[in-house]
N, C-alpha and C. Protein backbone atom coordinates (compact mmCIF):
# COMPACT_ATOMS: atom_id res chain seq x y z
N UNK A 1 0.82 -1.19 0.00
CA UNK A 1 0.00 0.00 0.00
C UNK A 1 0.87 1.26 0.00
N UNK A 2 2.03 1.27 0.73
CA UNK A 2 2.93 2.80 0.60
C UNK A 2 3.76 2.47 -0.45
N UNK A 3 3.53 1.44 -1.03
CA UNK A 3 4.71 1.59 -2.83
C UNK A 3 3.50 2.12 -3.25
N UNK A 4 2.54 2.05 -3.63
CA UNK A 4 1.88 2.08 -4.47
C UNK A 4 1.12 4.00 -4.12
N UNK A 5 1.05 3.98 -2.99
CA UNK A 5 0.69 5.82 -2.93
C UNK A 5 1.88 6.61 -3.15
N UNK A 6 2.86 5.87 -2.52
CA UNK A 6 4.19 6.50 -3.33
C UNK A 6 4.41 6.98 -4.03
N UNK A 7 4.04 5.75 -5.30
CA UNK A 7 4.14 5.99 -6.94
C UNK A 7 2.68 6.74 -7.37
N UNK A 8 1.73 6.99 -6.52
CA UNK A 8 1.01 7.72 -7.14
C UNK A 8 1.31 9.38 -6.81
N UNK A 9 2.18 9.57 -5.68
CA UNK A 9 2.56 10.73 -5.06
C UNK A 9 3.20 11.68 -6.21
N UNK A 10 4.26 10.68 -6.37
CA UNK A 10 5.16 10.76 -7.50
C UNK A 10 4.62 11.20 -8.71
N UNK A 11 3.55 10.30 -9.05
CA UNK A 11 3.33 10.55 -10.50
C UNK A 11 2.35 11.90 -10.51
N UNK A 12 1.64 12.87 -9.14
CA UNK A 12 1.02 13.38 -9.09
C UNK A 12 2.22 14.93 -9.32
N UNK A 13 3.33 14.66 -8.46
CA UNK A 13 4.28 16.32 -8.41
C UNK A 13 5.03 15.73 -9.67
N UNK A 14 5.26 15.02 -10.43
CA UNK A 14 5.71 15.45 -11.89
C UNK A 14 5.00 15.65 -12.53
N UNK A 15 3.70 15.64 -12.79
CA UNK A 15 2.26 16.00 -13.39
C UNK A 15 2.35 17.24 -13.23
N UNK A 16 2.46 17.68 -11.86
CA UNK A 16 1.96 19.15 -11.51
C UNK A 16 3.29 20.29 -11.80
N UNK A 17 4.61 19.68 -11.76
CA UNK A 17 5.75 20.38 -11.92
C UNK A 17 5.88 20.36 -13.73
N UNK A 18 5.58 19.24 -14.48
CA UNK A 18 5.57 19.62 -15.81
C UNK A 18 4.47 20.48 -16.44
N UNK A 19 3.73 20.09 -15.92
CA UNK A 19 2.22 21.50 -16.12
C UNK A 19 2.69 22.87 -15.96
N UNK A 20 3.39 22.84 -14.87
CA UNK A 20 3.65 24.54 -14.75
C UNK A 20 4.65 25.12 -15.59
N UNK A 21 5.88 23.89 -16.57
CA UNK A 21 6.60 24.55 -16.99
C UNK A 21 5.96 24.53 -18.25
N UNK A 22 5.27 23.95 -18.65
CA UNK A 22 4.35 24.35 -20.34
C UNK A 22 3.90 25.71 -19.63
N UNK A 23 3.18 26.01 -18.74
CA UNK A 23 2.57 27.29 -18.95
C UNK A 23 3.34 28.60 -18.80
N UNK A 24 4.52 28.52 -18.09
CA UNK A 24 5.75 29.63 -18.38
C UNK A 24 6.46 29.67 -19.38
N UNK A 25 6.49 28.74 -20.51
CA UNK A 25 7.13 28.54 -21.68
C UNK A 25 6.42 29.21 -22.54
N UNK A 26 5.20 29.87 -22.53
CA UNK A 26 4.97 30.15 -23.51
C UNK A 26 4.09 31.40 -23.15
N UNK A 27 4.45 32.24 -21.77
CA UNK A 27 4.62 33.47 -21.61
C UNK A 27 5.84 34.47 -22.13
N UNK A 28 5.68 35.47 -22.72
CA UNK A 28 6.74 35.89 -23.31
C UNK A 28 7.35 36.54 -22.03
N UNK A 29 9.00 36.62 -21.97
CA UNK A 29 9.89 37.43 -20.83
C UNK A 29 9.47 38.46 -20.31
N UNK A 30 9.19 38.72 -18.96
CA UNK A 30 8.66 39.59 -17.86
C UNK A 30 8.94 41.71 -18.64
N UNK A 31 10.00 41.12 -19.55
CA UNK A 31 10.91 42.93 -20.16
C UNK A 31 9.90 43.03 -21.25
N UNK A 32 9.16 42.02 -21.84
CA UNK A 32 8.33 42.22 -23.10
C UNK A 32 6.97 42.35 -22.85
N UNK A 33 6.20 42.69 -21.53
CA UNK A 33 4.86 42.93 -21.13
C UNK A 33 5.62 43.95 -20.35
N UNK A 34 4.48 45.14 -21.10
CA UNK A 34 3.59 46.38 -20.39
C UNK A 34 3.05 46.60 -19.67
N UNK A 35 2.46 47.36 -19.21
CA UNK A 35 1.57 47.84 -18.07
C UNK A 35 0.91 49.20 -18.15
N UNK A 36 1.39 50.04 -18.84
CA UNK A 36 1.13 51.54 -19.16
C UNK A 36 1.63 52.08 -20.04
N UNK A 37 1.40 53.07 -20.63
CA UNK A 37 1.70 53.96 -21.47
C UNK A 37 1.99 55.36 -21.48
N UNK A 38 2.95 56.07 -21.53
CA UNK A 38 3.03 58.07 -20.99
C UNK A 38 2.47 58.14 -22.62
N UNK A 39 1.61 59.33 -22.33
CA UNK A 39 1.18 59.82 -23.90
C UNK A 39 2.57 61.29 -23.86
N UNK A 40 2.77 61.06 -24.85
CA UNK A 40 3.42 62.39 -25.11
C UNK A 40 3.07 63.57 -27.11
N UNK A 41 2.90 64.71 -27.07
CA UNK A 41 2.58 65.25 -27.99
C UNK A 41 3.71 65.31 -28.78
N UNK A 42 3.78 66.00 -30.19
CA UNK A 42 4.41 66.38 -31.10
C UNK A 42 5.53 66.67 -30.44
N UNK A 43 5.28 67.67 -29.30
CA UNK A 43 6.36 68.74 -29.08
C UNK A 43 7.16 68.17 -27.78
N UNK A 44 6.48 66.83 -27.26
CA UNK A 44 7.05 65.86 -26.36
C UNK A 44 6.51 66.72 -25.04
N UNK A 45 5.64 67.49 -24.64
CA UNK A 45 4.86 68.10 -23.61
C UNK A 45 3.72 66.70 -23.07
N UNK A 46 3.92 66.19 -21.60
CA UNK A 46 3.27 65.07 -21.57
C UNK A 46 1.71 65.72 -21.83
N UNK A 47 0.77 64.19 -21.59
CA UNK A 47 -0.80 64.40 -22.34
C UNK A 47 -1.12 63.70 -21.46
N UNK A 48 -0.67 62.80 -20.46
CA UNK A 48 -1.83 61.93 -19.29
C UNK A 48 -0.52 60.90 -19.77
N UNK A 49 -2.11 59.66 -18.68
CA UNK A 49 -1.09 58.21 -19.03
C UNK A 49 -2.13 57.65 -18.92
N UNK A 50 -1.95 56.10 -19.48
CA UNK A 50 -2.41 54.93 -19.87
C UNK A 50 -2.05 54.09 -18.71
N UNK A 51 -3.34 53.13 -17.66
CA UNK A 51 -2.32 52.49 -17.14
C UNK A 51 -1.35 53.09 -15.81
N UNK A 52 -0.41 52.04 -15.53
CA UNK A 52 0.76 52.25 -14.40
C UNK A 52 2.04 52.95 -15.29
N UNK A 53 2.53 53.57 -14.23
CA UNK A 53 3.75 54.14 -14.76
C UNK A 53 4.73 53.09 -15.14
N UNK A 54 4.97 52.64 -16.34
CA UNK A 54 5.81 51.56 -17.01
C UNK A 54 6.92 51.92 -17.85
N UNK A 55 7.93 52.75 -17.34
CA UNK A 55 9.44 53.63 -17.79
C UNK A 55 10.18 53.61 -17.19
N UNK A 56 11.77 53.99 -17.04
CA UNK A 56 12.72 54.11 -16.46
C UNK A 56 13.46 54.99 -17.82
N UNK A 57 13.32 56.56 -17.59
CA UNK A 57 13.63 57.38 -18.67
C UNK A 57 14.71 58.49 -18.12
N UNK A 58 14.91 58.14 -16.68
CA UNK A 58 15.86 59.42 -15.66
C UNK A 58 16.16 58.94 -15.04
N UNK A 59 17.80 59.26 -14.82
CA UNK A 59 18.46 59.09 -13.90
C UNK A 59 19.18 60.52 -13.53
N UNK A 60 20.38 60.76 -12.54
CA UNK A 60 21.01 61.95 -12.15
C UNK A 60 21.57 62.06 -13.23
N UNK A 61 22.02 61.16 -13.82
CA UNK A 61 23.10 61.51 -15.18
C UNK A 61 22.89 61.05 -16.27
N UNK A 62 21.31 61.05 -16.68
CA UNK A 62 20.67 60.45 -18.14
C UNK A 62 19.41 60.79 -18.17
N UNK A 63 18.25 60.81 -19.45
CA UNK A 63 17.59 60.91 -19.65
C UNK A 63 17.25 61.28 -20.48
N UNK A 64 16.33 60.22 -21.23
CA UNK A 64 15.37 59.85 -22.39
C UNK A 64 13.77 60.05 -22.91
N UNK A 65 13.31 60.76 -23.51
CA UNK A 65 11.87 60.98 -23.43
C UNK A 65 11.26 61.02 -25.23
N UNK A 66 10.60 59.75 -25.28
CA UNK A 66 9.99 59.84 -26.63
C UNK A 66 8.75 60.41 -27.12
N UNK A 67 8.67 60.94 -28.22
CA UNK A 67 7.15 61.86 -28.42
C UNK A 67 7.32 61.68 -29.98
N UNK A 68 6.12 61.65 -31.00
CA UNK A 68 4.97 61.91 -29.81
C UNK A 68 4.35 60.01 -29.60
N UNK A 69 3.82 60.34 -28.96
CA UNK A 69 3.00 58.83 -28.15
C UNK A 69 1.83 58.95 -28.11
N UNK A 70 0.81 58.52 -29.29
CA UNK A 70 1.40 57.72 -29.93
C UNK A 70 2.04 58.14 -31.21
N UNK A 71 2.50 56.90 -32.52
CA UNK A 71 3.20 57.79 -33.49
C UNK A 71 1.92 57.10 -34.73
N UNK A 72 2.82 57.25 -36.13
CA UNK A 72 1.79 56.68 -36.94
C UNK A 72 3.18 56.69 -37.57
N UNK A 73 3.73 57.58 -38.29
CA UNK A 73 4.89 57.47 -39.16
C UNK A 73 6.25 57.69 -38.87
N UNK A 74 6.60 58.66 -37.27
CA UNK A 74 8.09 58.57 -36.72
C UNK A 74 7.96 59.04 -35.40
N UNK A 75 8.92 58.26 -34.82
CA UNK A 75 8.87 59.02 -33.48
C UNK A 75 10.63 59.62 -33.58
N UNK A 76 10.87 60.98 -32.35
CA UNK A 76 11.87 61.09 -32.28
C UNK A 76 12.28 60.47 -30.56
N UNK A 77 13.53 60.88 -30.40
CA UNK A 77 13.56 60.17 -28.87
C UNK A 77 14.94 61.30 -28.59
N UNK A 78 14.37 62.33 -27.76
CA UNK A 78 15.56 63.19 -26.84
C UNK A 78 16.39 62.81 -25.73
N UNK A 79 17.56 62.48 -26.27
CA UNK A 79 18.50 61.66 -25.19
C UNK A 79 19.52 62.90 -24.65
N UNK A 80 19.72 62.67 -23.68
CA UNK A 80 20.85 63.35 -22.84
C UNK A 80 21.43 63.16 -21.32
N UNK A 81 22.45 63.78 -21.35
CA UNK A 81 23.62 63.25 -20.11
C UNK A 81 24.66 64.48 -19.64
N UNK A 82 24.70 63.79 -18.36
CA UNK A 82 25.31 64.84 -17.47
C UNK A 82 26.59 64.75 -17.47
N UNK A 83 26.78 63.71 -18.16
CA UNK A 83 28.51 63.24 -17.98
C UNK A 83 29.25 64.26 -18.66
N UNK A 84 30.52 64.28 -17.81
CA UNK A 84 31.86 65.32 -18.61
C UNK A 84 32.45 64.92 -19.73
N UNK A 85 32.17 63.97 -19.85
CA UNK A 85 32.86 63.27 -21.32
C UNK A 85 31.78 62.61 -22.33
N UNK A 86 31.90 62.13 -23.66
CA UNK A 86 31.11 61.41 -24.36
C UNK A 86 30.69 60.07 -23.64
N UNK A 87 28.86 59.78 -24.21
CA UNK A 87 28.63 58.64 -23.66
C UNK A 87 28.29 57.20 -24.75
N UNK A 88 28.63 56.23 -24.67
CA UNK A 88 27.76 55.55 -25.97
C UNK A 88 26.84 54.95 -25.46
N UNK A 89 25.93 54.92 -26.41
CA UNK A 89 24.30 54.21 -26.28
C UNK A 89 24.16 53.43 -26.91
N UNK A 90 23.39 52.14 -26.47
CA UNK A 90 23.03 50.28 -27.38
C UNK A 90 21.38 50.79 -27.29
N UNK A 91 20.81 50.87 -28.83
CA UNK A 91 19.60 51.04 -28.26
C UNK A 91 18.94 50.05 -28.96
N UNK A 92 17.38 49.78 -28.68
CA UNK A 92 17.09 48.21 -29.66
C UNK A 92 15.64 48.84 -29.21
N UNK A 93 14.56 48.72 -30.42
CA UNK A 93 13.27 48.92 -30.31
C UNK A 93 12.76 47.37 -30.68
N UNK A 94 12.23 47.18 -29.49
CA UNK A 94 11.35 45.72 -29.68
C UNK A 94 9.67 45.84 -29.54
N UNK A 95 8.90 45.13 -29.99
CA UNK A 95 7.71 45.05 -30.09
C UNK A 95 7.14 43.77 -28.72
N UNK A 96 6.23 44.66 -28.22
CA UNK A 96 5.86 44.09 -26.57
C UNK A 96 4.34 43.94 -26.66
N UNK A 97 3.77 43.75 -25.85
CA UNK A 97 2.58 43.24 -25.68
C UNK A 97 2.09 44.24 -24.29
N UNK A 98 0.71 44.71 -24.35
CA UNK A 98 0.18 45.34 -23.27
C UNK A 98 -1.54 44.17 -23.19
N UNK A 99 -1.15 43.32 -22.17
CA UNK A 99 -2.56 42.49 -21.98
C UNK A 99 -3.26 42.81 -21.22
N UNK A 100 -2.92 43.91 -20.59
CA UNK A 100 -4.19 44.31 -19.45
C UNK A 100 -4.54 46.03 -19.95
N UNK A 101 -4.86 45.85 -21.64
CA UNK A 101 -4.83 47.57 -21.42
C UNK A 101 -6.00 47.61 -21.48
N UNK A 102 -6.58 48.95 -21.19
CA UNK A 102 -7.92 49.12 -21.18
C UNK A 102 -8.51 49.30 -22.43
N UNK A 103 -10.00 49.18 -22.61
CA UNK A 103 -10.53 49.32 -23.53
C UNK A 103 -10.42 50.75 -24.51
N UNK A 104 -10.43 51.76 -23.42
CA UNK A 104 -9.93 52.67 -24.19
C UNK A 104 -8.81 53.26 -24.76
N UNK A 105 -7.77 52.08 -24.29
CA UNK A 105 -7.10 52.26 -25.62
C UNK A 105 -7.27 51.96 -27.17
N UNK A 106 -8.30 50.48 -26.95
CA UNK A 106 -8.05 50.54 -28.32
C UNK A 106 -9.31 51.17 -29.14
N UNK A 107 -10.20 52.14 -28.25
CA UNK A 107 -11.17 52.48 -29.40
C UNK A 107 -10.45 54.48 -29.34
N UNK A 108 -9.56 54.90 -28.29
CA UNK A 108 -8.77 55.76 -29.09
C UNK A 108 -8.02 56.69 -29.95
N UNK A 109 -7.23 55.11 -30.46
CA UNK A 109 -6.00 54.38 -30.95
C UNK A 109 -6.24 53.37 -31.64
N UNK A 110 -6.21 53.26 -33.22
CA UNK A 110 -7.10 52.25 -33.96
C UNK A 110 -5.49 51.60 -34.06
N UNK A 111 -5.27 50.51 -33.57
CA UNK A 111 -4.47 49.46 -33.87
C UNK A 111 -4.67 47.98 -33.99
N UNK A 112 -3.82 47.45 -34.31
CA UNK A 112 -4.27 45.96 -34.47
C UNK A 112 -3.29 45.31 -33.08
N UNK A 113 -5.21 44.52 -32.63
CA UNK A 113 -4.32 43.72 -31.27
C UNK A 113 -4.13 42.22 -31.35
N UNK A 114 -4.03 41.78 -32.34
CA UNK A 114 -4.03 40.54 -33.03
C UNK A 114 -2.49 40.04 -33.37
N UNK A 115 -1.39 40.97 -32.78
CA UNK A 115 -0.15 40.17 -33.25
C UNK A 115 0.84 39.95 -32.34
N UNK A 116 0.72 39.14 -31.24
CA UNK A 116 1.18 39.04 -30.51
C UNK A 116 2.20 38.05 -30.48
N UNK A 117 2.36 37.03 -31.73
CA UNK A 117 3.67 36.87 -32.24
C UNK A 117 4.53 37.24 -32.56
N UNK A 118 4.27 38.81 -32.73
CA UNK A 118 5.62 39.42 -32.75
C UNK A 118 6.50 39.54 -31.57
N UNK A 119 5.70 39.56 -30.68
CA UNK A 119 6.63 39.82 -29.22
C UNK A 119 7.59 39.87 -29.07
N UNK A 120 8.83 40.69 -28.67
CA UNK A 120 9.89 40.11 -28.57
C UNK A 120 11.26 40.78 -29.83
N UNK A 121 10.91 40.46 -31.08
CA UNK A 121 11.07 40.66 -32.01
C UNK A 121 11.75 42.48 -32.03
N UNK A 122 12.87 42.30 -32.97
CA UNK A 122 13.17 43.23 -32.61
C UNK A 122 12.62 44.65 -34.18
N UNK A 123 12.06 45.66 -33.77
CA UNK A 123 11.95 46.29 -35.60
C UNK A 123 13.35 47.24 -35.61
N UNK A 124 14.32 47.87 -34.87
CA UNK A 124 15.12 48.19 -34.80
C UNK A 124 16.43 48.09 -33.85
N UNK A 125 17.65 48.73 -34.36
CA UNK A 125 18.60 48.39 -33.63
C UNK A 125 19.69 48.88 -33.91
N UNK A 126 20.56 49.83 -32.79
CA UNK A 126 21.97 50.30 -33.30
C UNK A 126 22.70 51.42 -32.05
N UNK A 127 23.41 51.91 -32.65
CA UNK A 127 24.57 52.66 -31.37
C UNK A 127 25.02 53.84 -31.88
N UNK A 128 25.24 54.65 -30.99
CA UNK A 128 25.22 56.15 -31.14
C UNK A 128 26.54 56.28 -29.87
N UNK A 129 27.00 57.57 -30.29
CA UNK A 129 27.91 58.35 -28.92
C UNK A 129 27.93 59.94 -28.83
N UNK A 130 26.86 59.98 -27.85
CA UNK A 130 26.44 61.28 -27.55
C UNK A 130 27.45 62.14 -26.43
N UNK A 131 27.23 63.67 -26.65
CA UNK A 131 28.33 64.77 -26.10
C UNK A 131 27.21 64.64 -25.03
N UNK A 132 26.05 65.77 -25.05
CA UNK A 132 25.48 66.20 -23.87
C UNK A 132 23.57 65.91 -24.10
N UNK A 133 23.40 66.47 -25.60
CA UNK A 133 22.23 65.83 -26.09
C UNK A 133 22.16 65.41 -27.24
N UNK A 134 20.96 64.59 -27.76
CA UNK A 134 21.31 63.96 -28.87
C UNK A 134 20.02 63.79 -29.11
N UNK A 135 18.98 63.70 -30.56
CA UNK A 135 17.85 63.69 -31.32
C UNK A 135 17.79 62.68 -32.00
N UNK A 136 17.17 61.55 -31.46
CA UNK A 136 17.55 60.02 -32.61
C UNK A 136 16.17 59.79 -33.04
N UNK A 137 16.00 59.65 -34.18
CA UNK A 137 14.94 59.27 -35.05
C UNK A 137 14.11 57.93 -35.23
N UNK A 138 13.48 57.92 -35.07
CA UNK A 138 12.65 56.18 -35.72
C UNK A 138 11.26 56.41 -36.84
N UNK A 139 11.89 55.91 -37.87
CA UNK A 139 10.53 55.69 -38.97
C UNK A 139 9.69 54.50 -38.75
N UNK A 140 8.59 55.16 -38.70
CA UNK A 140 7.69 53.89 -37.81
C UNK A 140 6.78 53.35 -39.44
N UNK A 141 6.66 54.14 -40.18
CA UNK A 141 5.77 53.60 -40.95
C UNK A 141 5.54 52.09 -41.85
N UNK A 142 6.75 51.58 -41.91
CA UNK A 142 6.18 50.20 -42.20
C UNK A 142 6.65 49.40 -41.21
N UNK A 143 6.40 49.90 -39.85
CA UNK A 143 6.57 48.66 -38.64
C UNK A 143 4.87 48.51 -38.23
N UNK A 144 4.63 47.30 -38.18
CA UNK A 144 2.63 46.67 -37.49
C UNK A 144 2.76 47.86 -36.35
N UNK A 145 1.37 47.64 -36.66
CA UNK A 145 0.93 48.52 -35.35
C UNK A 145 1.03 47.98 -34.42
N UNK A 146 0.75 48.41 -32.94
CA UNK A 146 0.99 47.60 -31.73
C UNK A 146 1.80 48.49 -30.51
N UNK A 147 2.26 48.19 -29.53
CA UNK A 147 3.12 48.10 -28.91
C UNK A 147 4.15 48.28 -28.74
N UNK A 148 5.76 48.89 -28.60
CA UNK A 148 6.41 48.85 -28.60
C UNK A 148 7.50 49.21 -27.24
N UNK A 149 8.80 48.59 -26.98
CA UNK A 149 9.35 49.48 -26.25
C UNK A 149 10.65 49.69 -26.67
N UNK A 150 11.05 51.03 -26.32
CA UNK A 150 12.42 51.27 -26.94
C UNK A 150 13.56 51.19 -25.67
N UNK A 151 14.41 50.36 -25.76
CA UNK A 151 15.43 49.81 -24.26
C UNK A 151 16.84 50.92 -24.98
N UNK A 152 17.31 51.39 -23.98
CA UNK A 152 18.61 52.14 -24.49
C UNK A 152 19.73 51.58 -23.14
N UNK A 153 20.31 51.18 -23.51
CA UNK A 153 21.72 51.08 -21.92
C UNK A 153 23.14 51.83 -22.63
N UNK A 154 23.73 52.21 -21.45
CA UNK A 154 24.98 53.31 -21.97
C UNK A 154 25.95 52.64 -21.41
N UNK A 155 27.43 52.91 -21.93
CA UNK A 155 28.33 52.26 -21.72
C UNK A 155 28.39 52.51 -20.09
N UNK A 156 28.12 53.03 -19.05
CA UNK A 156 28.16 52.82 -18.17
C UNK A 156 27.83 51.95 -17.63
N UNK A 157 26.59 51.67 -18.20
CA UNK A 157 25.64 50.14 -17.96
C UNK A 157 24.28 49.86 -16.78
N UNK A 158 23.80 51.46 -17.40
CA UNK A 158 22.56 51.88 -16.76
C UNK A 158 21.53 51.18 -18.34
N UNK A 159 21.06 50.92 -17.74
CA UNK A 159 19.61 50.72 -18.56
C UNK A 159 18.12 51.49 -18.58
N UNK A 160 17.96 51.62 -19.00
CA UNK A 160 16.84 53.06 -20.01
C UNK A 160 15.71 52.33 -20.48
N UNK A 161 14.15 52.27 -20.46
CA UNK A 161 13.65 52.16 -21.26
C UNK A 161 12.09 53.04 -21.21
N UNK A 162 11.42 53.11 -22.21
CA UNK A 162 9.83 53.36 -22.31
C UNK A 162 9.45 53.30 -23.49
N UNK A 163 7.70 53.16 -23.01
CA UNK A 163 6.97 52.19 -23.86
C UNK A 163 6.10 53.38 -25.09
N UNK A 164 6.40 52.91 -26.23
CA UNK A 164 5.73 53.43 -27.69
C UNK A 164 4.65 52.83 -28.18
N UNK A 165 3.46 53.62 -28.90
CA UNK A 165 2.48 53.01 -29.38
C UNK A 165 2.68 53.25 -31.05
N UNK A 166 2.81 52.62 -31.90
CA UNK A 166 2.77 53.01 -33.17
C UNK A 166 1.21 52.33 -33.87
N UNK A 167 0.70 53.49 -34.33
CA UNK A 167 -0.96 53.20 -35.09
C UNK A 167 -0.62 52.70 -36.54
């Protein structure tokens, strides 16, 4: 009788321990879900927010702010630093997922919420070395609509990011 509840013990926590890893396998990485959105205008003057505050755009000796939010055909992104010397920047725009947004985002904001295979995925990517400020560009127009976040880290090895909507 205890071999046999044993082996059913057994066969019950590898049941329950392989179950849980199918269902984390096929959540995308904790950096590729959203939570909020900063709206920002043309002129990068904020407009409200979407959501929880979901950025890390300032530090004492950095800071990043993209506008406008949302975009349709480019966003720019105003970078700058306090440092006495030049800084370099790794920046990578990936496409993320927001699953808890509210409804009013998407009546809005006409986008498509249907591609959530992209996740992850990167639509841009490259490196810059900025004096004090710097104006970096993104043409959004033939990237899907959706989601996005743009991650910047500097050779110091601070990490930067916030979240873009492209229509």
């Amino acid at each position: 009788m205890k071999k046999c509840f044993l082996a059913l013990l057994t066969s019950l926590l590898f049941l329950s321990i392989h179950s849980c890893k199918k269902e984390n396998e096929n959540e995308p990485p904790k950096e590729y879900i959203i939570s909020g959105l900063d709206l920002f205008d043309i002129n990068g003057q904020p407009m409200g927010r979407i959501g929880m505050q979901d950025n890390n755009i300032i530090s004492d000796s950095f800071f990043m702010a993209a506008f406008p939010v949302p975009c349709s055909d480019n966003f720019s992104v105003a970078l700058g630093s306090n440092y006495l010397d030049s800084i370099s920047l790794n920046y990578k725009l990936v496409h993320v997922i927001y699953p808890d947004a509210p409804d009013s985002v998407f009546s809005s904001y006409p986008i498509v919420i249907n591609n959530a295979h992209l996740v992850g995925q990167t639509a841009s990517t490259g490196s810059i070395t900025i004096e004090k400020k710097y104006n970096l560009h993104f043409q959004t127009e033939k990237l899907p609509s959706g989601f996005y976040r743009l991650f910047v880290e500097n050779s110091k090895g601070k990490n930067y990011w916030q979240n873009v909507l492209v229509q």
